[in-house]
C-alpha atoms as a PDB file:
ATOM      1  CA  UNK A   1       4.695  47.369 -17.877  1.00  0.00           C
ATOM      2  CA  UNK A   2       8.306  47.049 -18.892  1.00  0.00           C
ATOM      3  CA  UNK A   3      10.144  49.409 -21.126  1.00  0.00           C
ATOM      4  CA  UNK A   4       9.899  47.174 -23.825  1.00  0.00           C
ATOM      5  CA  UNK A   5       6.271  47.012 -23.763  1.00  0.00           C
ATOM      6  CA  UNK A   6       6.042  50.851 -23.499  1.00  0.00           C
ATOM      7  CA  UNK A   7       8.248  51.868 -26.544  1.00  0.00           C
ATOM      8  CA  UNK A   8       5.833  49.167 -28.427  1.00  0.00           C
ATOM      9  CA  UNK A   9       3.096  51.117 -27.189  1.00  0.00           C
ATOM     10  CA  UNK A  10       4.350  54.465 -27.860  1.00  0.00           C
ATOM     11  CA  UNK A  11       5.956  53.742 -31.348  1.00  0.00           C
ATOM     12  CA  UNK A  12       2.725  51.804 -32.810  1.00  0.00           C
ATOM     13  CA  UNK A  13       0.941  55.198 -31.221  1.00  0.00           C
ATOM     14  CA  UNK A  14       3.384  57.682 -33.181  1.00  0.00           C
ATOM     15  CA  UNK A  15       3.943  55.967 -36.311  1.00  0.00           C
ATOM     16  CA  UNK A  16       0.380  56.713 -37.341  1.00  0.00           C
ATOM     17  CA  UNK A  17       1.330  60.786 -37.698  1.00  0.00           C
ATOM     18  CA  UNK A  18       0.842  62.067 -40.705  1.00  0.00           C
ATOM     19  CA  UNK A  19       4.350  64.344 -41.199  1.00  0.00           C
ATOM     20  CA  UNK A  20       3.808  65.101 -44.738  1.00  0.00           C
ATOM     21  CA  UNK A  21       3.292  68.852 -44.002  1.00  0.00           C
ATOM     22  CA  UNK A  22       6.101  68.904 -41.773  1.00  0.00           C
ATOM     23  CA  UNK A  23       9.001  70.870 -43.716  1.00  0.00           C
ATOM     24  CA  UNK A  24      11.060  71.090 -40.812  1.00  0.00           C
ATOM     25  CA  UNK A  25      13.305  68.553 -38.930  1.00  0.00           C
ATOM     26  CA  UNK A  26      12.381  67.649 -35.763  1.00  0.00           C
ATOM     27  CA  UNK A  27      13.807  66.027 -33.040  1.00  0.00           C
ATOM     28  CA  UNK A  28      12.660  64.946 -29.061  1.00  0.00           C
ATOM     29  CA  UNK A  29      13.661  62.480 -27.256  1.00  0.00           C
ATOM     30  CA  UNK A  30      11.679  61.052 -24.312  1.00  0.00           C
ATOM     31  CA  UNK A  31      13.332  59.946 -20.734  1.00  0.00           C
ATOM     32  CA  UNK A  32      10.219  57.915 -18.926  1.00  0.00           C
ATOM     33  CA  UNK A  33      10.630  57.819 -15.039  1.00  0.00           C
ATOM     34  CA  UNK A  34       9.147  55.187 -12.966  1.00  0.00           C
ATOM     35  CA  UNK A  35       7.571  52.448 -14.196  1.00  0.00           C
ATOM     36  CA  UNK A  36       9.201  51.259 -17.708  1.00  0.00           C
ATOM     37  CA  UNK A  37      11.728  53.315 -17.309  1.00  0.00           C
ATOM     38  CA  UNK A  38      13.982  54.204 -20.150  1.00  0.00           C
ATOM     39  CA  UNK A  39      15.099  56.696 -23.342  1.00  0.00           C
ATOM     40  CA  UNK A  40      13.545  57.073 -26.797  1.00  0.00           C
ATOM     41  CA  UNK A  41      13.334  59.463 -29.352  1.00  0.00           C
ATOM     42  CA  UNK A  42      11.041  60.351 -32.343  1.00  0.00           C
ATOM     43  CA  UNK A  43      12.436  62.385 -35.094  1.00  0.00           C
ATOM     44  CA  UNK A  44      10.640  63.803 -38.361  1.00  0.00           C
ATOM     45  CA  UNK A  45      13.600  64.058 -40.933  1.00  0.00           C
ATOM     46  CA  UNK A  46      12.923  64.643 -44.835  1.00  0.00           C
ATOM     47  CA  UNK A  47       8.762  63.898 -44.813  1.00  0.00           C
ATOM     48  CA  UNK A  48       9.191  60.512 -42.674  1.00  0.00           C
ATOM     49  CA  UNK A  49       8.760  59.480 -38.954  1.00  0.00           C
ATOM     50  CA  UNK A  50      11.597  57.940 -37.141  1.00  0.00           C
ATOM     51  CA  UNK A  51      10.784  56.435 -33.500  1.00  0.00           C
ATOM     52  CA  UNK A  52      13.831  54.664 -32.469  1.00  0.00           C
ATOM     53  CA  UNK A  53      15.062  53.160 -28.574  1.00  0.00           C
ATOM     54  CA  UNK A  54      17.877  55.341 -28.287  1.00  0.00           C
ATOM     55  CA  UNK A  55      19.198  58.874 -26.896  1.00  0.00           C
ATOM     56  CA  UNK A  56      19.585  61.408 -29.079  1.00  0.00           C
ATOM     57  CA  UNK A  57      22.009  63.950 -28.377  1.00  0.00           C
ATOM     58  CA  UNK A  58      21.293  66.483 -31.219  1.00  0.00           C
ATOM     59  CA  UNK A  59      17.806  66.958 -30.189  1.00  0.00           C
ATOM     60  CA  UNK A  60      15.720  69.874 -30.591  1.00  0.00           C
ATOM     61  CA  UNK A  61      13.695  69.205 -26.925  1.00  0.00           C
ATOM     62  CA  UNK A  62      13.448  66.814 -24.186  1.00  0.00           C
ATOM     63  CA  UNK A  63      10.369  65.509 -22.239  1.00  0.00           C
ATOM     64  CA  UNK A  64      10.799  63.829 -18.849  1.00  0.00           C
ATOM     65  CA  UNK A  65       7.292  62.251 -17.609  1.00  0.00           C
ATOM     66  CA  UNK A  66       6.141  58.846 -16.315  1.00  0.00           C
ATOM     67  CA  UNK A  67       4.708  56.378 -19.432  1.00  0.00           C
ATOM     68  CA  UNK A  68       1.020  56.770 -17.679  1.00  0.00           C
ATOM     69  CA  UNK A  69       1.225  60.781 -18.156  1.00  0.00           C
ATOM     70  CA  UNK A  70       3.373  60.030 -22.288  1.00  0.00           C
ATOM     71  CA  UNK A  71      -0.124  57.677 -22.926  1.00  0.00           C
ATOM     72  CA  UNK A  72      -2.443  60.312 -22.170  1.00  0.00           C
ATOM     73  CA  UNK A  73      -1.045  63.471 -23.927  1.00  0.00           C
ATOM     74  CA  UNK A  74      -0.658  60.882 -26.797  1.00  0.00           C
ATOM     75  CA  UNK A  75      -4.490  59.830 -26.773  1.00  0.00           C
ATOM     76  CA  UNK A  76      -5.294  63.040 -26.456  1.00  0.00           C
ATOM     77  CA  UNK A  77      -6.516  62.872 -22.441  1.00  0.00           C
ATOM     78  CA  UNK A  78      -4.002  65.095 -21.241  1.00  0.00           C
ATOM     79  CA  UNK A  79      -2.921  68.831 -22.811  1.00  0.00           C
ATOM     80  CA  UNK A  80       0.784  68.882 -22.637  1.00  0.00           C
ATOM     81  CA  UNK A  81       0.938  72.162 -21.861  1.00  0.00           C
ATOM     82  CA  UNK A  82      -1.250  71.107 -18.979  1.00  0.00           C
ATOM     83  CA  UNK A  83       0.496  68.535 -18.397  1.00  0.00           C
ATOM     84  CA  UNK A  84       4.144  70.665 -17.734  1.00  0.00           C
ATOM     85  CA  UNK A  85       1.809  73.663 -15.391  1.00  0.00           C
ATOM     86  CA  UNK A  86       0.888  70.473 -13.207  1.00  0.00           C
ATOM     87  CA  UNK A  87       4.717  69.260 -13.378  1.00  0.00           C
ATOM     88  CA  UNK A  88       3.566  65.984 -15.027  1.00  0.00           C
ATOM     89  CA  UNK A  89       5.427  66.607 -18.035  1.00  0.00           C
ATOM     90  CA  UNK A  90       9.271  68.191 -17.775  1.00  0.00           C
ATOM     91  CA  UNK A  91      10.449  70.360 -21.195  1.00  0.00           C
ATOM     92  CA  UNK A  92      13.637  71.053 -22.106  1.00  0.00           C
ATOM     93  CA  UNK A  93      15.180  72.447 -25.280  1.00  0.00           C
ATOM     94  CA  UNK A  94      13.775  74.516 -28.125  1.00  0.00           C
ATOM     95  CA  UNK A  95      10.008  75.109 -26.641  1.00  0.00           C
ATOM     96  CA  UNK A  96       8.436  76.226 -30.085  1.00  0.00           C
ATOM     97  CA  UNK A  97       9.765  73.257 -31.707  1.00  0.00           C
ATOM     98  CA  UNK A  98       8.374  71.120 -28.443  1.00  0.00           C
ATOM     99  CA  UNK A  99       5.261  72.746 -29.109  1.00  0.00           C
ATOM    100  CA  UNK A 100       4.790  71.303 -32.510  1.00  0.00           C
ATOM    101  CA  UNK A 101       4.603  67.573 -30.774  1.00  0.00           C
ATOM    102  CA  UNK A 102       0.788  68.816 -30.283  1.00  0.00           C
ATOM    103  CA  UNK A 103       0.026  69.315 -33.765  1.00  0.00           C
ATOM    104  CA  UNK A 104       2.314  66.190 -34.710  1.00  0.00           C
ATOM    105  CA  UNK A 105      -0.090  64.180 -32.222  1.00  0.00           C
ATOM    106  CA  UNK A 106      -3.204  65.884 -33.506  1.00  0.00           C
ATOM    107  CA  UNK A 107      -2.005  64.785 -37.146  1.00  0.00           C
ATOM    108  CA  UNK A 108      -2.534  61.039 -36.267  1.00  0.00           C
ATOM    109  CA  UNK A 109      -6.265  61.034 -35.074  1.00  0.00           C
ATOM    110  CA  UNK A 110      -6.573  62.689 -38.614  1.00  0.00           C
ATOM    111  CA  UNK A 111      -5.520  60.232 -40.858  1.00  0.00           C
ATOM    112  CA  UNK A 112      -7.192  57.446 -38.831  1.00  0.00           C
END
């Protein structure tokens, strides 16, 4: 899989979030190791979801995992909080706010 085909993946995934309820701005940007290697971020700014191919330096957390482990805590296979005790998933940053990806990720098999 190239990184190409990975952000695809992973922005099609996200942009089905419901972040209506979300009065807060968030920010996290992703660094995926091995295969597809690359940078991304997702930010939730004024009610609407921004997934973008770029680093973000005024970010509120940072996760550091392969794309394999990203798919899974995204489909809701992995717990990411599993997922960091196992040293799958790396967290850096603001860890309440990182917390919140859960419910962000939760929000999307909702409004399916």
């Amino acid at each position: 899989m190239t990184y190409a085909d990975m952000f695809s993946k992973v922005k099609e995934m996200l942009m089905g979030a419901d972040v209506s309820d979300i009065h807060e701005h968030l920010a996290y940007q992703f660094n995926i190791t091995g295969e597809a290697e690359g940078i991304f971020y997702a930010e939730v700014k004024d009610g609407r979801l921004y997934v973008e191919p770029y680093e973000y330096f005024d970010r509120d957390a940072m996760f550091t995992c392969t794309a394999e482990t990203l798919f899974r805590i995204a489909e809701g296979k992995t717990d990411p909080i599993l997922a960091v005790t196992l040293g799958k998933l790396k967290v850096e940053g603001d860890i309440d706010k990182a917390l919140k990806l859960k419910d962000l990720l939760k929000s999307k098999k909702k409004s399916r």
